[in-house]
N, C-alpha and C. Protein backbone atom coordinates (compact mmCIF):
# COMPACT_ATOMS: atom_id res chain seq x y z
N UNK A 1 53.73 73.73 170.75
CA UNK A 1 53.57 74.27 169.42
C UNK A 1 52.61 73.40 168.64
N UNK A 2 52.02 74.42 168.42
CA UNK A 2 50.35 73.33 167.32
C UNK A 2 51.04 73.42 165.85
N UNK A 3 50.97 72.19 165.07
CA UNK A 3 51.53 72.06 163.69
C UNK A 3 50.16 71.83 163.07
N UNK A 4 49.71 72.49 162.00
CA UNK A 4 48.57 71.84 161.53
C UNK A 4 49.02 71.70 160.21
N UNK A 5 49.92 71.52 159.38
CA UNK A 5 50.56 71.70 157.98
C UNK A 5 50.50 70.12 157.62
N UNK A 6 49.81 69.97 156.84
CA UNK A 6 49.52 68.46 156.57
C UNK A 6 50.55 68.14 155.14
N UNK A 7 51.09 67.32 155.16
CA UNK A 7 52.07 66.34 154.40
C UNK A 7 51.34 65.64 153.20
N UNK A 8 51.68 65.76 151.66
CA UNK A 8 50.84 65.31 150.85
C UNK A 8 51.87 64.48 150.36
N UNK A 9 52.05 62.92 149.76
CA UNK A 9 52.99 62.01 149.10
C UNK A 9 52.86 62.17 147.80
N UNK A 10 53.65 62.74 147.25
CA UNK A 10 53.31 62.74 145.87
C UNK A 10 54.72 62.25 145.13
N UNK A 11 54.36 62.00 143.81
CA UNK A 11 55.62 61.52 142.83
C UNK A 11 56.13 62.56 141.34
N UNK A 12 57.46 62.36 141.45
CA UNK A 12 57.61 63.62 140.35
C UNK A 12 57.91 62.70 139.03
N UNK A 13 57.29 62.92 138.19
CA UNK A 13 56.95 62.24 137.08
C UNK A 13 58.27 62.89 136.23
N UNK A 14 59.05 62.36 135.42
CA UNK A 14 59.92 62.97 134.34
C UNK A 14 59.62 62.74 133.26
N UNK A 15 59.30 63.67 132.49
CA UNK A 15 58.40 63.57 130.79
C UNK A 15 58.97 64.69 129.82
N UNK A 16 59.87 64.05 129.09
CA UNK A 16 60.01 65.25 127.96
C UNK A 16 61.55 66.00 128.49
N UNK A 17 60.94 67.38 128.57
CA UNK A 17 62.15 68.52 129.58
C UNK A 17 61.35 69.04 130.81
N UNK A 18 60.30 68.58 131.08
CA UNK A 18 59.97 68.87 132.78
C UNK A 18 59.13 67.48 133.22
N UNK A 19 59.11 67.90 134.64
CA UNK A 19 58.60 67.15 135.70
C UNK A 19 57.13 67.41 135.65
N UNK A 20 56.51 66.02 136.38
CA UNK A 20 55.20 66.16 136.48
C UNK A 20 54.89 65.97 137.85
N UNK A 21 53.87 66.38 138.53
CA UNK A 21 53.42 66.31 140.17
C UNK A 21 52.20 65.85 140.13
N UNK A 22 52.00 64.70 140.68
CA UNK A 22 50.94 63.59 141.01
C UNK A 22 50.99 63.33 142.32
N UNK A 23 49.56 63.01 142.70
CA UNK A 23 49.63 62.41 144.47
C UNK A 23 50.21 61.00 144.46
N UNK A 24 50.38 60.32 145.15
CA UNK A 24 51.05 59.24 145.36
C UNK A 24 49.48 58.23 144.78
N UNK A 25 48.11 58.66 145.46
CA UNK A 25 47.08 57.76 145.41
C UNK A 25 46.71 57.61 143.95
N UNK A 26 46.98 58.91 143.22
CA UNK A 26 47.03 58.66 141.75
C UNK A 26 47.54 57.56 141.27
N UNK A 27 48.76 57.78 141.39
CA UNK A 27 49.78 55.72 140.60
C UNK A 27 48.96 54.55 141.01
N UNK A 28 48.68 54.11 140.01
CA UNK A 28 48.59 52.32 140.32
C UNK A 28 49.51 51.80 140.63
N UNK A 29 50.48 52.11 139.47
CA UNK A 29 51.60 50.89 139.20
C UNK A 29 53.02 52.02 138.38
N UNK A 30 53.99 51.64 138.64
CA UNK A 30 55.19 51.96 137.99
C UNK A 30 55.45 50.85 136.85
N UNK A 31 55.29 50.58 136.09
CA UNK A 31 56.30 49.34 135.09
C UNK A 31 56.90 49.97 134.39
N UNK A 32 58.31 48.76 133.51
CA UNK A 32 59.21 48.71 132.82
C UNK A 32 58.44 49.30 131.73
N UNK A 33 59.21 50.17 130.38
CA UNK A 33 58.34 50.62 129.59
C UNK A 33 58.41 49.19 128.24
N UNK A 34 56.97 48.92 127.98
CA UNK A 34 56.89 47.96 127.15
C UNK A 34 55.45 48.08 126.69
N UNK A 35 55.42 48.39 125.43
CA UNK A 35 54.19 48.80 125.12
C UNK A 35 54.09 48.24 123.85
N UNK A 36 53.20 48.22 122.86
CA UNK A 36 52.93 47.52 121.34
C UNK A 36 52.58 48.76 120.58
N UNK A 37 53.00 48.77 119.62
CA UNK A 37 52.82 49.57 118.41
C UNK A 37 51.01 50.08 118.41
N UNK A 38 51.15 51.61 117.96
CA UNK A 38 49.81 52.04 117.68
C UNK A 38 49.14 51.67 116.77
N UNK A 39 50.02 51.31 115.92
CA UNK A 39 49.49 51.14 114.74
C UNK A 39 48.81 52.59 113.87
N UNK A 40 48.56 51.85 112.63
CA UNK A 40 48.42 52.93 111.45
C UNK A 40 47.25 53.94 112.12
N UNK A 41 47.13 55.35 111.44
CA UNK A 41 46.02 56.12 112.15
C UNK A 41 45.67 56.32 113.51
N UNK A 42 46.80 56.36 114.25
CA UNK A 42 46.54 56.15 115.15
C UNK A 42 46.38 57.99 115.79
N UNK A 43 45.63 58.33 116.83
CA UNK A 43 46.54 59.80 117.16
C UNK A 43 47.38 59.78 117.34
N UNK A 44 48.31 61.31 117.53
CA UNK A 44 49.62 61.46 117.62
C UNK A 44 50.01 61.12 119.04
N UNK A 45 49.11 61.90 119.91
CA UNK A 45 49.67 61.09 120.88
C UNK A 45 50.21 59.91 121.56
N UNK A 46 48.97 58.98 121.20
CA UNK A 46 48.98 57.39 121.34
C UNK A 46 50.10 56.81 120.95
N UNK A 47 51.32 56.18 122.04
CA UNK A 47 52.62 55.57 121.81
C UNK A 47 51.86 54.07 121.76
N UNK A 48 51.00 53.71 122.24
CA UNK A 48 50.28 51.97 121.60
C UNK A 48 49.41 51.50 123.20
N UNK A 49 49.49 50.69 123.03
CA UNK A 49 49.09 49.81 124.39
C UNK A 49 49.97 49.02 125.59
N UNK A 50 49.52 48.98 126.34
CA UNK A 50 50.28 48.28 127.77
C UNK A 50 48.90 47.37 128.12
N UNK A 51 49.40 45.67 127.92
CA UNK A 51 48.72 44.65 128.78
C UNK A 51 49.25 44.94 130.07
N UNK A 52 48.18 45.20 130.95
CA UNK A 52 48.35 45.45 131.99
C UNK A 52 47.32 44.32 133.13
N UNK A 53 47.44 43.38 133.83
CA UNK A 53 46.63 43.08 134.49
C UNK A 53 45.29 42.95 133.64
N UNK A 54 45.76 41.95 132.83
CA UNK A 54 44.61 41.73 131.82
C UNK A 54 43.92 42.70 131.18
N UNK A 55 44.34 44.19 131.28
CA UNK A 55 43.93 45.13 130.62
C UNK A 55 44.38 45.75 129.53
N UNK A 56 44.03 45.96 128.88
CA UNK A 56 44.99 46.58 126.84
C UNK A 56 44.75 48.40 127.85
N UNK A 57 45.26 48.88 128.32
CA UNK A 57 45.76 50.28 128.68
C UNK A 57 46.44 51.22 127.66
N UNK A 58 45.91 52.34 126.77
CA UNK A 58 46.51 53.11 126.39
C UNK A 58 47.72 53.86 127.03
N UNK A 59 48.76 54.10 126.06
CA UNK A 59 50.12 54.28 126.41
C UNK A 59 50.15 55.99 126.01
N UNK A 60 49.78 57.32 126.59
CA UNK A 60 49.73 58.31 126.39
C UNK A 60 51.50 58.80 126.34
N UNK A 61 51.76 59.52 125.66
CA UNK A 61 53.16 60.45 125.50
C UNK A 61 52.38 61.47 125.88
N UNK A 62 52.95 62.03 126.83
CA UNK A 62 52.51 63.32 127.17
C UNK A 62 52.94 64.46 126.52
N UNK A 63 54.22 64.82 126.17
CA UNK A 63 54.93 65.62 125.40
C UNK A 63 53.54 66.03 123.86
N UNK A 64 53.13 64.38 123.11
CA UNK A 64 52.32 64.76 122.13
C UNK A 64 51.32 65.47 122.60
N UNK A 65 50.64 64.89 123.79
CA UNK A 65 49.08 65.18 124.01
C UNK A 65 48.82 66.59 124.37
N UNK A 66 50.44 67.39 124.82
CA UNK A 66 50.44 68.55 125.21
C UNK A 66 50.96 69.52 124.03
N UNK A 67 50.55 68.81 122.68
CA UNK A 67 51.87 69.53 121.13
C UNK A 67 52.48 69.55 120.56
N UNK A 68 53.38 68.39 121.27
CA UNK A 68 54.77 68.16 121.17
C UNK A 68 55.00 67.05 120.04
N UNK A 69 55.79 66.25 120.25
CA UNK A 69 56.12 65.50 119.63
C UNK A 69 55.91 63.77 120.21
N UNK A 70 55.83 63.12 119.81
CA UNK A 70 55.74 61.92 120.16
C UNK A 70 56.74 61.10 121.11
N UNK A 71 57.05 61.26 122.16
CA UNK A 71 58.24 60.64 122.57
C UNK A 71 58.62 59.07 123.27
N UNK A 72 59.25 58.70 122.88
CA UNK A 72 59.41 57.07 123.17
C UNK A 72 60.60 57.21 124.16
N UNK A 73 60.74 56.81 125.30
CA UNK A 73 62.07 56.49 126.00
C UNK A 73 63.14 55.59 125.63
N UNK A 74 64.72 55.78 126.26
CA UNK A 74 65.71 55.32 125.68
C UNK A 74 65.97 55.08 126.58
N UNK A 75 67.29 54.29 126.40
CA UNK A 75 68.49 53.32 127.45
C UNK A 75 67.92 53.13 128.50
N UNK A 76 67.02 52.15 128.55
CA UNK A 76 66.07 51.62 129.46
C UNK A 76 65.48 52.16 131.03
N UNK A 77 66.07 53.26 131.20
CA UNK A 77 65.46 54.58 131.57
C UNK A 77 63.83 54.73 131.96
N UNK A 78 63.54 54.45 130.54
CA UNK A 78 62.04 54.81 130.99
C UNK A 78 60.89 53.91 131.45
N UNK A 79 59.89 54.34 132.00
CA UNK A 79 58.84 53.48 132.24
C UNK A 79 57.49 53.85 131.72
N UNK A 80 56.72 53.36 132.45
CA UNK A 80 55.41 53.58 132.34
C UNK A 80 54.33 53.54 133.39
N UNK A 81 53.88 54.64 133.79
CA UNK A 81 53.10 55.01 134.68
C UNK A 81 51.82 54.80 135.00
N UNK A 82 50.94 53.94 135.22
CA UNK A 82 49.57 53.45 135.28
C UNK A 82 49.00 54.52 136.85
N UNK A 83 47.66 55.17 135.53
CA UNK A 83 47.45 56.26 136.54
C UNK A 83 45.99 55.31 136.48
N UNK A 84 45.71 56.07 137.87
CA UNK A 84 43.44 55.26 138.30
C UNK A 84 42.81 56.38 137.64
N UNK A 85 42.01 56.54 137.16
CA UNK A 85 40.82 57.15 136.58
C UNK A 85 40.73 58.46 137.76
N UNK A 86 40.08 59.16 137.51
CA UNK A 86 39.47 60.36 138.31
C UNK A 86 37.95 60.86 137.83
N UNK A 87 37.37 60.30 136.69
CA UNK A 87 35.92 60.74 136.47
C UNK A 87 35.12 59.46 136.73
N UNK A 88 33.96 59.71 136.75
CA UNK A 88 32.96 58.92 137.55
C UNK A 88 32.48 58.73 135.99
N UNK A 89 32.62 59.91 135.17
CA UNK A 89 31.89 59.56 133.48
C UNK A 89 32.64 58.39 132.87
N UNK A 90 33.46 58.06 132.97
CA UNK A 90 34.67 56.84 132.72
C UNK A 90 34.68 55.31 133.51
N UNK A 91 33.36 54.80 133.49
CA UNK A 91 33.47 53.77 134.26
C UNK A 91 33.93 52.51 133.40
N UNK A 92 34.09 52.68 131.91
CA UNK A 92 34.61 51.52 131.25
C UNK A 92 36.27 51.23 131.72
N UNK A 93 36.79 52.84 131.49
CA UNK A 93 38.57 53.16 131.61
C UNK A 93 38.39 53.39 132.92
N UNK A 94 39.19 52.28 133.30
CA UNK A 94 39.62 52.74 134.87
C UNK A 94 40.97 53.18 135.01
N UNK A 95 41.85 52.87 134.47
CA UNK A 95 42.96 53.46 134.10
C UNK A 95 43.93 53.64 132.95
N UNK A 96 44.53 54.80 133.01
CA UNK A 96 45.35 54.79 131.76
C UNK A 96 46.76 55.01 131.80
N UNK A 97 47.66 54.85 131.22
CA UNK A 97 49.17 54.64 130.93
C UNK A 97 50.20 56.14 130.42
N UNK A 98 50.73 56.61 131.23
CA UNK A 98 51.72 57.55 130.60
C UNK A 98 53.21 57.09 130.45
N UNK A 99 54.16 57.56 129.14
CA UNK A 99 55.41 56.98 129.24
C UNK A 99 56.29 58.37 129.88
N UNK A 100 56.92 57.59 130.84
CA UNK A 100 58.00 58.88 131.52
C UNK A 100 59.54 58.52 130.66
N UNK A 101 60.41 59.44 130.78
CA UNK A 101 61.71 59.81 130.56
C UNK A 101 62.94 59.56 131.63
N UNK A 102 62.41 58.31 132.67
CA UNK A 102 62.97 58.49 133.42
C UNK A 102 62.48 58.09 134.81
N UNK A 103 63.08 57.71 135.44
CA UNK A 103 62.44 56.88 136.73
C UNK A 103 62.07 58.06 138.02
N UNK A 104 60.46 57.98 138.02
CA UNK A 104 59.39 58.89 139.07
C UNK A 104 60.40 58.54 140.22
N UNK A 105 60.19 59.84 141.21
CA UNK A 105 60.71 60.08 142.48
C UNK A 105 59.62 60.40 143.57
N UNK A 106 60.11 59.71 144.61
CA UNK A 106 58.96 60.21 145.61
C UNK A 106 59.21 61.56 146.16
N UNK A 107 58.00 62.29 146.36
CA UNK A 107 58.62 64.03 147.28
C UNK A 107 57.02 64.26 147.96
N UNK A 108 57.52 64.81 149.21
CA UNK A 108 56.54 65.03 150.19
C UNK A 108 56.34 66.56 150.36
N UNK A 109 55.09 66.93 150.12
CA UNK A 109 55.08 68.27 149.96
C UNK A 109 54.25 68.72 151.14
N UNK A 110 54.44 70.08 151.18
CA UNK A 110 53.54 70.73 152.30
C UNK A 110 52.95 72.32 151.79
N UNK A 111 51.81 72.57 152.35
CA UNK A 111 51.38 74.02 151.52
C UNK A 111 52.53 74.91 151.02
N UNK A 112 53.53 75.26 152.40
CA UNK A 112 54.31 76.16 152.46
C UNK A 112 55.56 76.03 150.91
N UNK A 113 55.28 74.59 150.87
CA UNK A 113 56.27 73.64 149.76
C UNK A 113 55.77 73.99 148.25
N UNK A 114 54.90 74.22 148.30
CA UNK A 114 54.15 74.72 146.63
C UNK A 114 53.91 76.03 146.29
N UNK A 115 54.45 76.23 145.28
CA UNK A 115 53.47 77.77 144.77
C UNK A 115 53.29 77.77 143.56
N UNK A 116 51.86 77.77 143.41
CA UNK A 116 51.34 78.09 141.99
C UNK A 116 52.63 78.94 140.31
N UNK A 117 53.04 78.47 139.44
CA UNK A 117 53.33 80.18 138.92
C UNK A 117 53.12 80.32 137.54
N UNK A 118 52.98 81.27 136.85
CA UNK A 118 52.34 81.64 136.00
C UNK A 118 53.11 81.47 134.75
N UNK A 119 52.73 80.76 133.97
CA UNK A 119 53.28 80.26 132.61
C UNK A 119 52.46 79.77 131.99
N UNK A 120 52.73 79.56 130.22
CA UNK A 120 51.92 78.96 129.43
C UNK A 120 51.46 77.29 129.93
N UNK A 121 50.18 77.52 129.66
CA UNK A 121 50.30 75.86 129.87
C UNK A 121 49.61 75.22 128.49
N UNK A 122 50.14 73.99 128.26
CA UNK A 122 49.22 73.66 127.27
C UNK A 122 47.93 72.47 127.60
N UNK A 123 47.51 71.59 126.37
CA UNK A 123 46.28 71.29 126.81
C UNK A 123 46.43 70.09 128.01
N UNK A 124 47.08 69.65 128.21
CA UNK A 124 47.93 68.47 129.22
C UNK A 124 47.59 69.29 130.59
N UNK A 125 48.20 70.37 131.04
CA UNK A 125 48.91 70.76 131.19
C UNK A 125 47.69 71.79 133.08
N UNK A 126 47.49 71.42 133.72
CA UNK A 126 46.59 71.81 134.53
C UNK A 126 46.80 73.31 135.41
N UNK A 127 47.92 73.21 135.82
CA UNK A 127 48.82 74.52 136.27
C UNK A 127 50.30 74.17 136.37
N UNK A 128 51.61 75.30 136.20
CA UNK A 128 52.83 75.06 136.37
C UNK A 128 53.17 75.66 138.22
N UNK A 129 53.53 74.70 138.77
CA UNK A 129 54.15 75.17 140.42
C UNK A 129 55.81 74.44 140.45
N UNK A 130 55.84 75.65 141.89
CA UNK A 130 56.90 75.16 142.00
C UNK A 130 57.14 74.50 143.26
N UNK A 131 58.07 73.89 143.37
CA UNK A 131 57.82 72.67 144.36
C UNK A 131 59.47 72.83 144.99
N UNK A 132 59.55 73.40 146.56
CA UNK A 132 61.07 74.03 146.81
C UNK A 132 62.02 74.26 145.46
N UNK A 133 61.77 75.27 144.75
CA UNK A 133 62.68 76.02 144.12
C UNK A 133 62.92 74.93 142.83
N UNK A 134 61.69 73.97 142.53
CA UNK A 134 61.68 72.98 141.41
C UNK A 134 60.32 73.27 140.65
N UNK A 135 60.56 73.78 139.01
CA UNK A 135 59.43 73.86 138.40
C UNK A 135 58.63 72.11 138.03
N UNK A 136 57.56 71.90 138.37
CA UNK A 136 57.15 70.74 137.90
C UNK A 136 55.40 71.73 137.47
N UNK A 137 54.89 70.55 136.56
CA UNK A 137 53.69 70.89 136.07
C UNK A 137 52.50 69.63 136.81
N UNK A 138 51.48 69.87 137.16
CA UNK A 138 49.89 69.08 137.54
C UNK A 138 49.42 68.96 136.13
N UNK A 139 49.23 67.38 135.42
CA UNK A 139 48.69 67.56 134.90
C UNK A 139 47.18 67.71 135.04
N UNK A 140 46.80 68.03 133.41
CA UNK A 140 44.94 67.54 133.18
C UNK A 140 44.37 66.32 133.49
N UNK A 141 44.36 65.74 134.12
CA UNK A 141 43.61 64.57 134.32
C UNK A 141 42.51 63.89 133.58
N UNK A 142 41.61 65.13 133.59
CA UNK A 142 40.38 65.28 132.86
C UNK A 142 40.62 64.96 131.58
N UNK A 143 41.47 65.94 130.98
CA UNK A 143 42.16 65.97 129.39
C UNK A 143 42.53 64.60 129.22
N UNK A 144 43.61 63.88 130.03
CA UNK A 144 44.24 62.91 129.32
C UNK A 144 43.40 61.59 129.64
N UNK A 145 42.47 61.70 130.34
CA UNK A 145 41.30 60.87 130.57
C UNK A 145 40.25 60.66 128.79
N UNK A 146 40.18 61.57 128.71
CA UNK A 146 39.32 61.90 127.40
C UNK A 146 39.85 61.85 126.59
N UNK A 147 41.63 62.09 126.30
CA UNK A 147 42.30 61.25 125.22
C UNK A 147 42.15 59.52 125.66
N UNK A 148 42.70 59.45 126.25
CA UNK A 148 42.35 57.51 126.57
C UNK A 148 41.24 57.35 126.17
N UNK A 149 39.47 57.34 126.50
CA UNK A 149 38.46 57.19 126.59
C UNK A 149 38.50 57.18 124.57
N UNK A 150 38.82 58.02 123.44
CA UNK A 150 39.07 58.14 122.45
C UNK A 150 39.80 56.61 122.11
N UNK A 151 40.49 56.48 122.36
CA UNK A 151 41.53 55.32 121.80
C UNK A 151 41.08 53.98 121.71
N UNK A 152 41.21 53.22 120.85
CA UNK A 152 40.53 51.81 120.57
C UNK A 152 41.77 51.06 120.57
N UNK A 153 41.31 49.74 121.41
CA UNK A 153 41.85 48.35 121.76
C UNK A 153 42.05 48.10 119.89
């Protein structure tokens, strides 16, 4: 029997009231959530900064960047997600920071394992699939790249 169904590592991000689906090569880093104040004027999105490996990393809430509301994690629960860049136009930001709701899970997917499905998405928000009988969302990359790239140290 020929198998040609190739295995993708990916991580399910928890943000808000849904899941997020990232490849595994996406993550840098998982850390504890610890970030510094945005300070005044800041966008809504922007929860502050993460020193990261000598880097001041914007701390994106995804919930805002997608409409929502600003969300900060509780009972030490949450972290913070250091994603690598994906545009080649971004060679200053090599990476940027999302806060999750909750500690990312690993899940191994396969074509047969995904299906696209049709729902609102917002600007975050790249397509909604489902992942064995689990709604998670792909984000924008692009989008939340270009919010970071916006944000000042």
């Amino acid at each position: 029997m020929n198998d040609n169904s190739q295995t993708l590592s990916c991580v399910m991000i928890p943000v808000g009231g849904r899941q997020l689906l990232l490849p595994n090569v996406s993550i840098a880093e998982v850390v504890d959530y610890a970030s510094n104040d945005a300070g005044a004027g800041a966008p809504d999105w922007l929860a502050g900064h993460l020193e990261w490996r000598g880097l001041s990393l914007p701390v994106i809430s995804y919930d805002a960047a997608n409409g929502g509301n600003l969300s900060i994690p509780g009972d030490n629960r949450g972290r913070i997600v250091v994603l690598n860049s994906i545009s080649d136009n971004n060679k200053k930001r090599r990476f940027m920071a999302l806060i999750t709701q909750g500690i990312p899970s690993q899940v191994r997917i396969t074509e047969e394992h995904l299906k696209q499905l049709n729902g609102e998405n917002g600007p975050a928000d790249l397509m909604q699939v489902d992942v064995d009988g689990e709604a998670a969302w792909i984000p924008n990359l692009d989008y939340l790249e270009s919010l970071a790239g916006e944000s000042r140290v």
